[in-house]
N, C-alpha and C. Protein backbone atom coordinates (compact mmCIF):
# COMPACT_ATOMS: atom_id res chain seq x y z
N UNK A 1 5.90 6.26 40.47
CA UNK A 1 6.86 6.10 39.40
C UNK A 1 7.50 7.46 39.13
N UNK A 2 8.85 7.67 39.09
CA UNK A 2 9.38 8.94 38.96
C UNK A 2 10.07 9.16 37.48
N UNK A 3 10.18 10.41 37.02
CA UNK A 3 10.55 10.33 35.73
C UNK A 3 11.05 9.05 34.94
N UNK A 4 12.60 9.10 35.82
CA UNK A 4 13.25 8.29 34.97
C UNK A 4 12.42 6.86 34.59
N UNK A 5 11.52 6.69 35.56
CA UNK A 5 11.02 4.92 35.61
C UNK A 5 10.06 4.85 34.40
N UNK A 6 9.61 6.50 34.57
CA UNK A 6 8.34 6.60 32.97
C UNK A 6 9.12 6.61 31.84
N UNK A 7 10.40 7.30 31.87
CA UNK A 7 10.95 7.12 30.43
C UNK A 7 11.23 5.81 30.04
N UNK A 8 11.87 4.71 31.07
CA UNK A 8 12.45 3.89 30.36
C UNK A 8 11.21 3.38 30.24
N UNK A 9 9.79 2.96 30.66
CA UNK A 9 8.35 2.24 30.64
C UNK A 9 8.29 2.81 29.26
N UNK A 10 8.12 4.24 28.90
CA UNK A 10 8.01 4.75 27.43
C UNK A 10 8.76 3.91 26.37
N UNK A 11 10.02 3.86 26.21
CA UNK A 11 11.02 3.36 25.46
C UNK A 11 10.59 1.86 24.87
N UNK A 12 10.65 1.39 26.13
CA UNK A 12 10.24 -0.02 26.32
C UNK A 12 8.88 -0.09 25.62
N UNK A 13 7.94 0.33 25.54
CA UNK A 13 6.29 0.28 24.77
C UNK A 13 6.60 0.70 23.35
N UNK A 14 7.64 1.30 23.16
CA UNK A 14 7.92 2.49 21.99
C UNK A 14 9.15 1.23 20.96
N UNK A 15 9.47 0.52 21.46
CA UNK A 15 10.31 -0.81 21.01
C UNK A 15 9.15 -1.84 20.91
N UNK A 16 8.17 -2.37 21.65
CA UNK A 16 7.32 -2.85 21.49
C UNK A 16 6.13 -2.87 20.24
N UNK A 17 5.77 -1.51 20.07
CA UNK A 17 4.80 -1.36 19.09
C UNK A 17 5.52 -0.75 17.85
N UNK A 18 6.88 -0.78 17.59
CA UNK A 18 7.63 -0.71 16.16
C UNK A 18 7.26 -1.23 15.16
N UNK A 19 6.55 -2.56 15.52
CA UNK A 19 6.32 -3.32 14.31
C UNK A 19 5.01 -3.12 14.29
N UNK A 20 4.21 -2.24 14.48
CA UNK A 20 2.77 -2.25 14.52
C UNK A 20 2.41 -1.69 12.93
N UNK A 21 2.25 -2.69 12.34
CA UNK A 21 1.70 -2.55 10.87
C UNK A 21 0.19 -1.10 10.80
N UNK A 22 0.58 0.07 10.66
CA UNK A 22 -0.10 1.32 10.32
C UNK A 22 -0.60 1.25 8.77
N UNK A 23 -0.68 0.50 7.62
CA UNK A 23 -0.64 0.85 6.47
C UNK A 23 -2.08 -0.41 6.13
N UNK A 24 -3.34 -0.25 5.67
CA UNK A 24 -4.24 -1.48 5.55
C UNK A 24 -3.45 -2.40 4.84
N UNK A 25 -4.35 -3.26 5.23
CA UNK A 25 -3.97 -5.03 5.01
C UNK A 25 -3.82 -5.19 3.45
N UNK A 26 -3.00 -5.89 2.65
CA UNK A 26 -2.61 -6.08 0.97
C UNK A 26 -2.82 -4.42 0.90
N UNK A 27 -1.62 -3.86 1.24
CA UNK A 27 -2.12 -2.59 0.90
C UNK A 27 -0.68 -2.45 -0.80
N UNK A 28 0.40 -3.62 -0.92
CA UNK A 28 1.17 -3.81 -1.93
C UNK A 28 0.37 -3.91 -3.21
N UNK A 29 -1.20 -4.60 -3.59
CA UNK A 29 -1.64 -4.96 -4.40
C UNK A 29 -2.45 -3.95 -5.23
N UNK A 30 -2.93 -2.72 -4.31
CA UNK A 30 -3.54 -1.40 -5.13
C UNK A 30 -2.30 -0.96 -5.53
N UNK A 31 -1.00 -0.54 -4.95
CA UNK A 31 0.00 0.15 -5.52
C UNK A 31 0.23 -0.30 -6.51
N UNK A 32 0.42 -1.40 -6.51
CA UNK A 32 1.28 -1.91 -7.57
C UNK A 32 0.31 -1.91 -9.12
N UNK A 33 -0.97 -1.94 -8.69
CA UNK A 33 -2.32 -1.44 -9.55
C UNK A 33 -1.72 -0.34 -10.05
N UNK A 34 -2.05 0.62 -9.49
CA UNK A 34 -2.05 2.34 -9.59
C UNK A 34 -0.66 2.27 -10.41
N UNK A 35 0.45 1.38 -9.83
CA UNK A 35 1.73 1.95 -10.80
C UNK A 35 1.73 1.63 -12.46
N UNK A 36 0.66 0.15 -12.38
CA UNK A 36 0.57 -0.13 -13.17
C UNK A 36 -0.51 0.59 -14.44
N UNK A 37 -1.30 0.96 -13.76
CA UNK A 37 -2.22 2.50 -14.32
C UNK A 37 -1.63 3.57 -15.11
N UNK A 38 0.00 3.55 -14.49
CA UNK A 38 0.73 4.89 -15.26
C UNK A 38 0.96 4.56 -16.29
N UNK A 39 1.85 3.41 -16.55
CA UNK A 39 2.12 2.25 -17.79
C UNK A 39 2.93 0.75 -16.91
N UNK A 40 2.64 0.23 -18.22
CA UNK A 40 2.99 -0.86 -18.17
C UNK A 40 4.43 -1.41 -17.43
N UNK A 41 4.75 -2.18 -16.77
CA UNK A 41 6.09 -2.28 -15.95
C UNK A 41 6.73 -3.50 -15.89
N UNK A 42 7.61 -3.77 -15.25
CA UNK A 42 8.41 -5.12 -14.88
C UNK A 42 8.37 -5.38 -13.26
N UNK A 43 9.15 -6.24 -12.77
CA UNK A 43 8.86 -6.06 -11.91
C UNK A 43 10.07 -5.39 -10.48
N UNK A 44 10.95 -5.30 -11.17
CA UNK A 44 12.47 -4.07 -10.41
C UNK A 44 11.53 -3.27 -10.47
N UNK A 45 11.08 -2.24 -11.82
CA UNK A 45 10.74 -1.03 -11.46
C UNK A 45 9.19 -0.97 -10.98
N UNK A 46 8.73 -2.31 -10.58
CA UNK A 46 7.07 -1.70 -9.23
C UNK A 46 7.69 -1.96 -8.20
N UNK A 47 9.30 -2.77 -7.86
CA UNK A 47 9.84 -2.73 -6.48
C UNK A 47 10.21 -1.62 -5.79
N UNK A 48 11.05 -0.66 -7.73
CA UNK A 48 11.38 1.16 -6.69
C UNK A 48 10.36 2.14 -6.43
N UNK A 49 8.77 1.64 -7.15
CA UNK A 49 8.05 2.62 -7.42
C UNK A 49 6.91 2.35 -5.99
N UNK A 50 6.98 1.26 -5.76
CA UNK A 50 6.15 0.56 -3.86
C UNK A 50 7.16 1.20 -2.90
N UNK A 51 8.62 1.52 -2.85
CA UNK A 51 9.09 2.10 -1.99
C UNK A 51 8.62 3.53 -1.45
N UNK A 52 7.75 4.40 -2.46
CA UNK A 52 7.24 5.48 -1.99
C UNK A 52 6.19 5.46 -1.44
N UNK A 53 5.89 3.76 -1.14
CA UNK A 53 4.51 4.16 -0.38
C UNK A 53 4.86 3.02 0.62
N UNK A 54 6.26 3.11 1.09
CA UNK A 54 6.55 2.48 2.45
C UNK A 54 6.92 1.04 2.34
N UNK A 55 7.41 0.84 1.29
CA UNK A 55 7.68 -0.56 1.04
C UNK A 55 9.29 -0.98 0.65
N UNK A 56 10.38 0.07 1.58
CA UNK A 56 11.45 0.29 1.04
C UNK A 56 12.49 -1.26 1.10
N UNK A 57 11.80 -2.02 2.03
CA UNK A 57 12.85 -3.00 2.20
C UNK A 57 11.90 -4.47 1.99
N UNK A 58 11.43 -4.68 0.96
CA UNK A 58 10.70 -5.30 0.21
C UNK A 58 11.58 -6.46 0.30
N UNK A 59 11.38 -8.12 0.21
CA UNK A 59 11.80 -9.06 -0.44
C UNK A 59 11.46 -9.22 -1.75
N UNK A 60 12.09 -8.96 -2.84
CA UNK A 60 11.51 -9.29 -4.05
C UNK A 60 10.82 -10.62 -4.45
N UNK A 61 11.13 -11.84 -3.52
CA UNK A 61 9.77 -12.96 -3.56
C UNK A 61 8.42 -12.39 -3.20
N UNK A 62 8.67 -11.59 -2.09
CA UNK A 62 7.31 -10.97 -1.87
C UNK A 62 6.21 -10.17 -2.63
N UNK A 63 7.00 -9.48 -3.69
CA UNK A 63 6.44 -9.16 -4.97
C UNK A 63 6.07 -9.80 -5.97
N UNK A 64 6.62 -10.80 -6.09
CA UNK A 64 6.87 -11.65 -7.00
C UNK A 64 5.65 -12.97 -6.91
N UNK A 65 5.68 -13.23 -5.91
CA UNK A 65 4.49 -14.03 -5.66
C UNK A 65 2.92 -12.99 -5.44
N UNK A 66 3.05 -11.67 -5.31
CA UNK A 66 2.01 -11.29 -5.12
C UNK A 66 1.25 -10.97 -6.77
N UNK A 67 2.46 -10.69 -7.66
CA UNK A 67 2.19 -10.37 -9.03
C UNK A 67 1.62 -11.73 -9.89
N UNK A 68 2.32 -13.03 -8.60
CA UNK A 68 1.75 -14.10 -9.66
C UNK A 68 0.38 -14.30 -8.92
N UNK A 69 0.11 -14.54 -7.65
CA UNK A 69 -1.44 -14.34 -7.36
C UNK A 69 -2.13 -13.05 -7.99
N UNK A 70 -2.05 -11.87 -8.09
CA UNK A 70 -2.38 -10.78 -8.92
C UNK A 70 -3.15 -11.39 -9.97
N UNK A 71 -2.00 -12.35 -11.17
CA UNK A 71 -2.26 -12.33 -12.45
C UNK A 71 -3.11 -13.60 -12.42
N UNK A 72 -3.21 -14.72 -11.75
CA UNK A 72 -3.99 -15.91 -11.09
C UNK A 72 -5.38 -15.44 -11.20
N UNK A 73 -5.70 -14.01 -10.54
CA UNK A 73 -7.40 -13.17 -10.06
C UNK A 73 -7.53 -12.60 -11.45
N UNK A 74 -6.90 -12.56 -12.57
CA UNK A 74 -7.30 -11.62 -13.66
C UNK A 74 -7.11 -10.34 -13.59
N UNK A 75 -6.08 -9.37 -12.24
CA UNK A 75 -6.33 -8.03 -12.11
C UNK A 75 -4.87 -7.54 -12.66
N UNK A 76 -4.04 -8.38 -13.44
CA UNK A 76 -3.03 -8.64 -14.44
C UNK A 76 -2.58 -9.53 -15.21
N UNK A 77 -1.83 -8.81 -16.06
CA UNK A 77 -1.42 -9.88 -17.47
C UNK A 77 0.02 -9.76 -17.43
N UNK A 78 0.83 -10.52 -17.55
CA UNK A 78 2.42 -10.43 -18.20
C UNK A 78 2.65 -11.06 -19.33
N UNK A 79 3.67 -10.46 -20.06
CA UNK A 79 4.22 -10.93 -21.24
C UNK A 79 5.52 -10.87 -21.16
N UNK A 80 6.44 -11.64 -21.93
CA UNK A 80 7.72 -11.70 -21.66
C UNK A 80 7.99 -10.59 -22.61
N UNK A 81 9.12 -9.69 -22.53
CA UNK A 81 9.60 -8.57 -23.34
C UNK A 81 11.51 -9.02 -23.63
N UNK A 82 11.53 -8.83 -24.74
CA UNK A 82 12.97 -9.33 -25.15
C UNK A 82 13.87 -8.37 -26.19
N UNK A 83 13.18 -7.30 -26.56
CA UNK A 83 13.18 -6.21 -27.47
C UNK A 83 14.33 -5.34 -26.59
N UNK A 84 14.84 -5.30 -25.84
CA UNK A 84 15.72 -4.66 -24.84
C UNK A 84 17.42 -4.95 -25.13
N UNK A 85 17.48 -5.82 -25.95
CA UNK A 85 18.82 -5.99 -25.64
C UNK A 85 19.43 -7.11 -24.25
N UNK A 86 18.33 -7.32 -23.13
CA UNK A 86 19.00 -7.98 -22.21
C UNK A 86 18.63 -8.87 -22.66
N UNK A 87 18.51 -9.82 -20.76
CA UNK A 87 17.59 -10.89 -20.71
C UNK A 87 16.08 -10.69 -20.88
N UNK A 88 15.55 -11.57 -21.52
CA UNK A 88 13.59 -11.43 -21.20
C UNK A 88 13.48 -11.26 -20.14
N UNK A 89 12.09 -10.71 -19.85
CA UNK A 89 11.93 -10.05 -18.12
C UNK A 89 10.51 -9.86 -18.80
N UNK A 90 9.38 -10.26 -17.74
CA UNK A 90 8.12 -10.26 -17.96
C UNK A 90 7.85 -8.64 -17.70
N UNK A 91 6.41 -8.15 -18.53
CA UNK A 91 6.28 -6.84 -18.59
C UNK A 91 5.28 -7.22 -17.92
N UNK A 92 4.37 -6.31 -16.94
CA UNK A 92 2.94 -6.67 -16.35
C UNK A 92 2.22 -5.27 -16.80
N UNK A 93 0.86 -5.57 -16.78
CA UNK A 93 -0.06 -4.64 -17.41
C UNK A 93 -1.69 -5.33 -16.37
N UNK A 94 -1.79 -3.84 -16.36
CA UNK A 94 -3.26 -3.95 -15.49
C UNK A 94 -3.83 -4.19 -16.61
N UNK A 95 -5.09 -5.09 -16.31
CA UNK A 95 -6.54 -5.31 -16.70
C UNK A 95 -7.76 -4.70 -16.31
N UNK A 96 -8.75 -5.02 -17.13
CA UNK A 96 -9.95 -4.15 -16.81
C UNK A 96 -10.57 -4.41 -15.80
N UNK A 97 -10.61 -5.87 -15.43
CA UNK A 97 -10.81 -6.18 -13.93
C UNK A 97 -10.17 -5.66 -12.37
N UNK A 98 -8.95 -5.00 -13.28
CA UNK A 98 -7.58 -4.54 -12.24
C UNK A 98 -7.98 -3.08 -12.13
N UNK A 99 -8.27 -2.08 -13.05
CA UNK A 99 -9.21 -0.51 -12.77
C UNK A 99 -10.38 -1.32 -11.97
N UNK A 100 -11.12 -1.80 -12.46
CA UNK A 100 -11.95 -2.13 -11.17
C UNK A 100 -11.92 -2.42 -9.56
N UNK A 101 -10.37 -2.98 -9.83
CA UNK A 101 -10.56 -3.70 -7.78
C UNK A 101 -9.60 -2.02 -7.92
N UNK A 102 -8.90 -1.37 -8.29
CA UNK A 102 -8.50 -0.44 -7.95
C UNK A 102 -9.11 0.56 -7.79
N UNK A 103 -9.96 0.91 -8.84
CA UNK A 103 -11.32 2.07 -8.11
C UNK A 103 -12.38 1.37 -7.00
N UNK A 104 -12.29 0.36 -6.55
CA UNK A 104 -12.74 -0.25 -5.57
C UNK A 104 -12.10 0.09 -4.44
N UNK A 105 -10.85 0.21 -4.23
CA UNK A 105 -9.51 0.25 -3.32
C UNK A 105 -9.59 1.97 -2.92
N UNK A 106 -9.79 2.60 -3.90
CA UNK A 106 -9.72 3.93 -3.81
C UNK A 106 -10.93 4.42 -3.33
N UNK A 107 -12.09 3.93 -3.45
CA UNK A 107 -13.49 4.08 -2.84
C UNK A 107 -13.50 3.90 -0.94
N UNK A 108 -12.48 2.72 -1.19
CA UNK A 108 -12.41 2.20 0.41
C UNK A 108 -11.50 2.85 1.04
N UNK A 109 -9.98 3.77 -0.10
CA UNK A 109 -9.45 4.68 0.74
C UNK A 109 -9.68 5.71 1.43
N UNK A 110 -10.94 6.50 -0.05
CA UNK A 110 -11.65 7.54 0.95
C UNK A 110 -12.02 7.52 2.54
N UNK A 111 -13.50 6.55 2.59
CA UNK A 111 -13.16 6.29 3.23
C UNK A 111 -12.45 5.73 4.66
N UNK A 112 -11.19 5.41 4.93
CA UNK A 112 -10.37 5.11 5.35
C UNK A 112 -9.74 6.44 5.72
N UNK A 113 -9.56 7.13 5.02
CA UNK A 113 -9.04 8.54 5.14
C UNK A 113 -9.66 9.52 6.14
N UNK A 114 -11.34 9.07 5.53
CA UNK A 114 -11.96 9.94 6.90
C UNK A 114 -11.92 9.75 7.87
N UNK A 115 -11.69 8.43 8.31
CA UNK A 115 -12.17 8.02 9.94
C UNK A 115 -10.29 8.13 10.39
N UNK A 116 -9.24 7.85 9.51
CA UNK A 116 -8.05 8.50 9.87
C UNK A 116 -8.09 10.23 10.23
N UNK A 117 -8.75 10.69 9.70
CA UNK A 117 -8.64 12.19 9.92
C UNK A 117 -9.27 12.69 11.09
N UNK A 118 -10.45 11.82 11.16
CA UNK A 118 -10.95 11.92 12.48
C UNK A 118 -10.51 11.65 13.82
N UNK A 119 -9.72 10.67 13.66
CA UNK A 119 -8.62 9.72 14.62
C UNK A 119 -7.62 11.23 15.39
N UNK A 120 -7.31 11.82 13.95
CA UNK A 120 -6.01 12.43 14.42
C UNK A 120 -6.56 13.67 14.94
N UNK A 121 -8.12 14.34 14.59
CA UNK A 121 -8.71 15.42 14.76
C UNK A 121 -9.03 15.03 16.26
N UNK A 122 -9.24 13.95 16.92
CA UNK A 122 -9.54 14.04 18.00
C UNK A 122 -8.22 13.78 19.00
N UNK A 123 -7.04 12.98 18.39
CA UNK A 123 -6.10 12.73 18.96
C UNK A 123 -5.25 14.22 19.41
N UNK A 124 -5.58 15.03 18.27
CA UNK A 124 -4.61 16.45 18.63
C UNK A 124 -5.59 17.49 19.29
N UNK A 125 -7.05 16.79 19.55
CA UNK A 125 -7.79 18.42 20.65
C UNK A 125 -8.65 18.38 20.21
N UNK A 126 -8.82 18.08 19.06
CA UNK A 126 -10.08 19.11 18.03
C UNK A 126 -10.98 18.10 17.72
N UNK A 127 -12.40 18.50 17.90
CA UNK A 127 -13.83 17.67 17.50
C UNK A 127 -13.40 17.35 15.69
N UNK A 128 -14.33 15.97 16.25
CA UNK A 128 -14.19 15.44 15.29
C UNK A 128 -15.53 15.97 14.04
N UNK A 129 -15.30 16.00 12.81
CA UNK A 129 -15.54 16.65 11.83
C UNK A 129 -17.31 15.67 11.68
N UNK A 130 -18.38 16.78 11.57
CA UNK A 130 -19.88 16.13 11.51
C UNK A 130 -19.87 15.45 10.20
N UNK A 131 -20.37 14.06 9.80
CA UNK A 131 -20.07 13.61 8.13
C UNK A 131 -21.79 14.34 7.44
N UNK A 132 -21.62 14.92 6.54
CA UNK A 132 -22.62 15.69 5.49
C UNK A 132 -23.50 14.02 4.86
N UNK A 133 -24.45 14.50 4.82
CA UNK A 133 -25.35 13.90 3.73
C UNK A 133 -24.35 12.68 2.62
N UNK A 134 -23.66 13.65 2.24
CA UNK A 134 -22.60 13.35 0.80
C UNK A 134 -21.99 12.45 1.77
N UNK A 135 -21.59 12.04 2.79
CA UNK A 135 -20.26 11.14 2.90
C UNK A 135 -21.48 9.80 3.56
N UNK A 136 -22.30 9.86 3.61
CA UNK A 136 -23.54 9.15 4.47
C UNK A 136 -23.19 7.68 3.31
């Protein structure tokens, strides 16, 4: 196989694995936790605030049904808010059950983080890091 035949074989694998989902599985349902952790929200602004964690071209059904399964598990509450001047627009607010699956989420990011770090520590040369007592 001579250059050119490897580049286009590259291209071609490199179009192939585009859609290879890199981010864990319901990974929309801690964010939208955590945003909800800062304060209380609607649901436009957890659509612009999930875009920083890779969620830029969102269907807003897709949110929308995840906030109503969300609030279904108890790990949120909505209330309609009308004090605005607009239309009502439901406000959502984490629950105490919702710090829970979220410090749950964040336990499992750790982690997730290590064996990513390790991934990339061995992917770029370098031994992978011995885990201490503490990470056991």
């Amino acid at each position: 196989m001579d250059n050119e035949e490897r580049k286009v074989d590259a291209e071609a694998r490199e179009r192939e694995f585009r859609g290879v989902e890199a981010r864990p599985r319901n990974w929309l349902v801690p964010v939208i936790l955590l945003s909800l952790r800062e304060w209380n929200s609607y649901g436009y602004e957890l659509m612009e605030r999930a875009a920083a964690f890779g969620f830029e071209a969102m269907n807003p059904g897709t949110l929308y049904r995840t906030l109503r399964q969300m609030e279904k598990e108890g790990i949120v509450e909505s209330t309609w808010e009308t004090s605005r001047g607009g239309p009502a627009r439901r406000m959502y607010t984490i629950t105490d059950a919702g710090r829970a699956y979220l410090d749950f989420w964040a336990k499992s990011l750790e982690q997730y983080q290590k064996t990513m770090d390790n991934f990339f520590r061995m992917y770029t040369g370098r031994p992978p890091r011995p885990e201490s007592d503490d990470e056991k």
